[in-house]
Protein backbone atom coordinates (compact mmCIF):
# COMPACT_ATOMS: atom_id res chain seq x y z
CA UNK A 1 116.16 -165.77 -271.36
CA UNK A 2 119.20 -165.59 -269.21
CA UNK A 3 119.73 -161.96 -270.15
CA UNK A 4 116.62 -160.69 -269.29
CA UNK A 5 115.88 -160.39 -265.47
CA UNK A 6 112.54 -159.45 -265.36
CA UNK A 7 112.24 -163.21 -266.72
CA UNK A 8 114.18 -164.45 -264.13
CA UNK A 9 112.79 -162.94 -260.85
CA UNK A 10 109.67 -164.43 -262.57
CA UNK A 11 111.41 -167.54 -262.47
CA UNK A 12 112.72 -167.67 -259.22
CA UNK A 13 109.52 -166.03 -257.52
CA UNK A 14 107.71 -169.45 -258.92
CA UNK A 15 110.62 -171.79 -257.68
CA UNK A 16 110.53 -170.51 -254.22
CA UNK A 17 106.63 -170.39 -253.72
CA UNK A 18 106.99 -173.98 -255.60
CA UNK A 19 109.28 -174.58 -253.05
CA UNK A 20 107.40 -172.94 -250.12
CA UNK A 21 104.27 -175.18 -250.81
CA UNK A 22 106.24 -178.30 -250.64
CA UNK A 23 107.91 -177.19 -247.65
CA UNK A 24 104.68 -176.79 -246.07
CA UNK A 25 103.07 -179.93 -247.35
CA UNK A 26 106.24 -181.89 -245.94
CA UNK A 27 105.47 -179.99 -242.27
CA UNK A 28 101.72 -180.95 -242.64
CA UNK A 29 102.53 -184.83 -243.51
CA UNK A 30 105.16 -184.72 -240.71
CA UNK A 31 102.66 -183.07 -237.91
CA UNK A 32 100.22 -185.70 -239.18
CA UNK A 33 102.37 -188.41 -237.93
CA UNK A 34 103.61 -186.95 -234.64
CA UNK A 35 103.25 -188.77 -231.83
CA UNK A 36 103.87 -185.79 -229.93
CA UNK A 37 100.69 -184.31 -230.98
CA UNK A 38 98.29 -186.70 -229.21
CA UNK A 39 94.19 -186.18 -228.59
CA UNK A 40 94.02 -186.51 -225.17
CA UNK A 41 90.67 -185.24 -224.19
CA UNK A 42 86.68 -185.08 -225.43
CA UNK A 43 84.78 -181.93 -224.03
CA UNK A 44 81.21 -182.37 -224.59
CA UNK A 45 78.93 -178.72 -225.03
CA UNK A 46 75.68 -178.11 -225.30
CA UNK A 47 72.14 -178.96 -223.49
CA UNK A 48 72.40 -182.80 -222.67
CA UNK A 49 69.71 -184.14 -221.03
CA UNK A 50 69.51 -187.55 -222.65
CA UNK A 51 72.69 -188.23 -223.90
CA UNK A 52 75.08 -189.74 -221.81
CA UNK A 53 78.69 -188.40 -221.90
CA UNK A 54 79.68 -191.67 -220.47
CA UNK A 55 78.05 -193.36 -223.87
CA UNK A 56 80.12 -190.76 -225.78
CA UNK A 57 83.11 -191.33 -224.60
CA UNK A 58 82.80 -195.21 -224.66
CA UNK A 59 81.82 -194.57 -228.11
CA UNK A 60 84.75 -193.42 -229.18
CA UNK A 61 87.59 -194.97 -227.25
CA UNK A 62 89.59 -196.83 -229.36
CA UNK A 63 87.87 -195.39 -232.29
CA UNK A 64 89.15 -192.68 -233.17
CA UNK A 65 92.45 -193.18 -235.25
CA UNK A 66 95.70 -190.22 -235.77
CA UNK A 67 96.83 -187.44 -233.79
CA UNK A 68 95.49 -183.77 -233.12
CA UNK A 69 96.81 -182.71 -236.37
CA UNK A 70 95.34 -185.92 -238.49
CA UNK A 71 91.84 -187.26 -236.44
CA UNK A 72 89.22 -187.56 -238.74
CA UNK A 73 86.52 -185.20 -237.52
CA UNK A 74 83.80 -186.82 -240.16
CA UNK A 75 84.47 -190.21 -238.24
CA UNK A 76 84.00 -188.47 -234.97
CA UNK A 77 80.71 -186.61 -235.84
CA UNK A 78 79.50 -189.98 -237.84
CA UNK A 79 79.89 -192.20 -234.74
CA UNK A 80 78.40 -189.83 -231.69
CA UNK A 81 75.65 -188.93 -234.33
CA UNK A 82 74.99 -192.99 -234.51
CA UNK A 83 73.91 -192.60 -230.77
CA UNK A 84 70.44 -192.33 -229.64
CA UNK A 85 68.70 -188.50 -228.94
CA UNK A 86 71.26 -186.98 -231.45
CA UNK A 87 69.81 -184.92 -234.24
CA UNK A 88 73.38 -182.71 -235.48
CA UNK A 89 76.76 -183.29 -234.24
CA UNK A 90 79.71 -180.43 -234.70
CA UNK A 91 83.34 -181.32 -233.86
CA UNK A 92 86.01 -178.97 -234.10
CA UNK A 93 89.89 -179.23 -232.71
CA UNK A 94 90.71 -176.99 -229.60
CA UNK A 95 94.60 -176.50 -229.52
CA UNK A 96 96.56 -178.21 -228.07
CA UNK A 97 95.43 -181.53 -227.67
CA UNK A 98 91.80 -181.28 -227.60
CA UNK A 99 88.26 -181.99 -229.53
CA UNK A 100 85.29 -180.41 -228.84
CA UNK A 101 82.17 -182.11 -229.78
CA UNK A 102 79.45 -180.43 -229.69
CA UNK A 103 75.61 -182.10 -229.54
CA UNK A 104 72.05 -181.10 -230.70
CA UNK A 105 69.62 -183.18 -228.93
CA UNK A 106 66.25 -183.98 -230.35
CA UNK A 107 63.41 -182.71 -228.34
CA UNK A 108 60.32 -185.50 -228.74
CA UNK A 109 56.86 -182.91 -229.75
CA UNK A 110 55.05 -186.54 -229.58
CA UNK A 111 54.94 -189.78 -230.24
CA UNK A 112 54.65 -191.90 -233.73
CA UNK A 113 52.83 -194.94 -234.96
CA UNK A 114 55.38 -197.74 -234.40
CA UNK A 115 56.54 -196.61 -231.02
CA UNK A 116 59.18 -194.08 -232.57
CA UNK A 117 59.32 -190.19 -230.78
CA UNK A 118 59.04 -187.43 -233.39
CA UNK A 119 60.19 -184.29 -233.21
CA UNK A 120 59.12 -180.48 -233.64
CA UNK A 121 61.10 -180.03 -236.79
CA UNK A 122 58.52 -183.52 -238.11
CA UNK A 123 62.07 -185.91 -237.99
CA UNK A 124 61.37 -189.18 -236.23
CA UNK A 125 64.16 -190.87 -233.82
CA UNK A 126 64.72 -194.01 -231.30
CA UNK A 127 64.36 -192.74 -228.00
CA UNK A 128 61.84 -193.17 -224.67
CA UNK A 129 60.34 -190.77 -222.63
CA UNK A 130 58.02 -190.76 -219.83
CA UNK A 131 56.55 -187.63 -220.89
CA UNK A 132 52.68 -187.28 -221.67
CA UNK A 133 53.44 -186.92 -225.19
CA UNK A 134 50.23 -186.67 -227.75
CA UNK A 135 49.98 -189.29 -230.32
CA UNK A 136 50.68 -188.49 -234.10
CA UNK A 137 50.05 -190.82 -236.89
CA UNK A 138 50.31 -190.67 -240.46
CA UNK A 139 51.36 -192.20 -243.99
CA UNK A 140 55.19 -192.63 -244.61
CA UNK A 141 56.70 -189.66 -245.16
CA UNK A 142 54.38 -187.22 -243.72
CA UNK A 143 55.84 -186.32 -240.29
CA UNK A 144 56.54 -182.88 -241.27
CA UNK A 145 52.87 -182.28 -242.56
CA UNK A 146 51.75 -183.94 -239.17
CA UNK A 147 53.25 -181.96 -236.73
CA UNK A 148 52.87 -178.78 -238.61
CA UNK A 149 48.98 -179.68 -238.85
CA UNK A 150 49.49 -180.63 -235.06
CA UNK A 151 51.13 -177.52 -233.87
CA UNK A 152 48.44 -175.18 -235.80
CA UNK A 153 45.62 -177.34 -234.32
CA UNK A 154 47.14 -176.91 -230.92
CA UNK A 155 47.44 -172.60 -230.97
CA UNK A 156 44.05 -172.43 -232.66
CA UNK A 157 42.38 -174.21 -229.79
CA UNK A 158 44.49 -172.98 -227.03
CA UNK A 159 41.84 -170.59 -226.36
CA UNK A 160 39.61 -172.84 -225.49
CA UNK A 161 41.55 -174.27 -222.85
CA UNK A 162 42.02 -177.40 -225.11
CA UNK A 163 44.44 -179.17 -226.81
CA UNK A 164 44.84 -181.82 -229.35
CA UNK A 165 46.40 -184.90 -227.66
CA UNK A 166 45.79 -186.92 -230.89
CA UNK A 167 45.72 -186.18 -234.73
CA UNK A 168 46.08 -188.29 -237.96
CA UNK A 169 46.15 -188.24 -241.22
CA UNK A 170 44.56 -190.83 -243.25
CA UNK A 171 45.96 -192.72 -246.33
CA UNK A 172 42.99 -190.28 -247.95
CA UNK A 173 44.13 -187.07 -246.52
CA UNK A 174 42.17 -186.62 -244.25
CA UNK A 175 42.34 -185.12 -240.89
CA UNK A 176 41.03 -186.30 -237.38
CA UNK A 177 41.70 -185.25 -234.22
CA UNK A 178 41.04 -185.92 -230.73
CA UNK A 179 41.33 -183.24 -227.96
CA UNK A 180 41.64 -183.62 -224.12
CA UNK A 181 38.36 -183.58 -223.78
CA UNK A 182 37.35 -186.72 -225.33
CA UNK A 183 35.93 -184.55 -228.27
CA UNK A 184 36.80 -185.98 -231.66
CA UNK A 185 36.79 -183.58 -234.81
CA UNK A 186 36.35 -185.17 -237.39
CA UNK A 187 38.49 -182.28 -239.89
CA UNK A 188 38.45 -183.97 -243.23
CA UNK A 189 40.58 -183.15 -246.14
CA UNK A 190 41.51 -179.00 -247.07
CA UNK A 191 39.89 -178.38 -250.58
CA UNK A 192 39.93 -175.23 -252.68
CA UNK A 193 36.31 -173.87 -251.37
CA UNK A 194 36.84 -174.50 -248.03
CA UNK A 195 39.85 -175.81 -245.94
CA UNK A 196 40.78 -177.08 -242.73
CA UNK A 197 41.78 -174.20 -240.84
CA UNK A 198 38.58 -172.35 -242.24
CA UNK A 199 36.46 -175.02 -240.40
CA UNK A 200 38.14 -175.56 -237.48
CA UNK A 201 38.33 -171.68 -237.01
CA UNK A 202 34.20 -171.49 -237.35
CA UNK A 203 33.86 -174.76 -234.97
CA UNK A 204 36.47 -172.31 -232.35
CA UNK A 205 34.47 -169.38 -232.83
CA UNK A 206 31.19 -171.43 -232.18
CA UNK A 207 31.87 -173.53 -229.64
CA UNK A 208 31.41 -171.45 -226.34
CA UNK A 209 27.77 -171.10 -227.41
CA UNK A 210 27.22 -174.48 -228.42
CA UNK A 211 28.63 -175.58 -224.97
CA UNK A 212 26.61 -173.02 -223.60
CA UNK A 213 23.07 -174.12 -224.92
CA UNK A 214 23.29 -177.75 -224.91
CA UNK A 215 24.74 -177.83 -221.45
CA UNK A 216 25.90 -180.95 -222.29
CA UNK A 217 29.20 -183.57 -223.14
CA UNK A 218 29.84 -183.35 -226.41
CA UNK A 219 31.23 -186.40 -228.28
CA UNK A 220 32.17 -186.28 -231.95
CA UNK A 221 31.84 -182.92 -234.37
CA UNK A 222 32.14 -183.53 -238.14
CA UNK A 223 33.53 -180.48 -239.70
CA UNK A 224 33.36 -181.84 -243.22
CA UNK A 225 31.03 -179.64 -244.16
CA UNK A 226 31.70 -176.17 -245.63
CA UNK A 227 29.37 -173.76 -244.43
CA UNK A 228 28.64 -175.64 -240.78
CA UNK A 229 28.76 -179.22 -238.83
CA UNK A 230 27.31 -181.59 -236.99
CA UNK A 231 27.39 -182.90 -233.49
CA UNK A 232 27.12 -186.11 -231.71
CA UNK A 233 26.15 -185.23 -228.35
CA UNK A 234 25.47 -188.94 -226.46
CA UNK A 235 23.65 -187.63 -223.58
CA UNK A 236 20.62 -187.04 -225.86
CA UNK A 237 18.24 -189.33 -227.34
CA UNK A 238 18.70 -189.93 -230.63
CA UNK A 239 16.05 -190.11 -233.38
CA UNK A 240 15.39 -193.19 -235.67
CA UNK A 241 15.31 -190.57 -238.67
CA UNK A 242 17.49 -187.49 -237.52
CA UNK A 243 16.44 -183.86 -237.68
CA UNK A 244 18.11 -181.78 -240.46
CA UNK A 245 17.86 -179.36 -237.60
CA UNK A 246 19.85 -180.97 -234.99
CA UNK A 247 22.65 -179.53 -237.43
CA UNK A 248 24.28 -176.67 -236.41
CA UNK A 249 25.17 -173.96 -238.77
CA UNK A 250 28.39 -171.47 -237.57
């Protein structure tokens, strides 16, 4: 071995990155335990309009344990994320003696059963608003299917000039909405032969000239069927046995 020195720069190339590694990890334990090194301010980014930087800061005064080198950023994004309005949370460190925290605020689409706000992306959150928010309801878990059901409902009759300012989804899956109006469509549940969307688009494509012809408030469509649907219309007298024909075909 001791003879042969392409064995021994092996050797001592190991020792001194062996070396190097420990000299580093030594540095890094060290800068961990400065007290030079202090945190000494929070800079908040992003679009806050609910959450209060005061709140933030209060949250994490006398929180947050270790130096610039050693603060747990996990612990910092777990606790501001804890805070109402939050939906994601990045923290990164900004030399020399700064963290920059940086928030994603949820933005309420409308509100929940149970007095909760929900959001576009169908995640519900503590919050209030003021806001004329439409009212979403629906079986545990289905937020997501919701709000995606609401947000189609909501371009599909946009050219109508209306707007779904309620829609739920029974424990039977099936749909109802009400628009702004007063109308309620009654939507039912999307099956092989003929889904909601299909319906709802013949009901859009029909309802100028229904409005049109009858002249008159309408009150309640069921679009159960799958080749037309029927109206309530409560300004007109209403037969003891009804007329097949007083259903309209689109």
């Amino acid at each position: 071995m001791w003879d042969n020195p392409r064995l021994l720069n092996l050797v001592a190339d190991v020792l001194y990155a062996a070396a190097a590694v420990l000299l580093a990890m030594l540095l890094w334990h060290a800068a961990l335990r400065a007290p030079q090194a202090p945190v000494r301010a929070v800079t908040l980014t992003g679009e806050l309009t609910q959450v209060d930087a005061r709140a933030v800061q209060e949250r994490l005064a006398g929180r947050v344990a270790g130096n610039f080198f050693g603060v747990n950023l996990d612990q910092v994004r777990q606790l501001v994320g804890e805070l109402a309005w939050v939906r994601a949370v990045e923290v990164r460190r900004e030399w020399p003696d700064r963290l920059v925290v940086r928030i994603e605020e949820h933005r309420p689409l409308a509100r929940w059963t149970g007095g909760r706000l929900v959001s576009e992306h169908g995640e519900l959150f503590e919050g209030t608003s003021d806001a004329a928010l439409p009212q979403l309801a629906g079986p545990p878990g289905a937020e997501r299917e919701v709000v995606r059901r609401y947000l189609a409902l909501r371009a599909r009759l946009a050219p109508l000039g209306l707007e779904p300012v309620q829609v739920t989804l029974s424990p039977r899956h099936a749909w109802q909405a009400r628009l702004s109006n007063g109308l309620v469509l009654a939507l039912g549940r999307d099956q092989a032969r003929s889904s909601v969307e299909d319906r709802l688009a013949r009901f859009v494509a029909a309802y100028p000239r229904i409005v049109a012809s009858l002249n008159q408030r309408l009150e309640y469509v069921d679009l159960r069927y799958p080749n037309g649907f029927a109206l309530r219309v409560p300004d007109l007298p209403q037969a003891a046995d009804p007329d097949p024909a007083a259903r309209r075909r689109g």
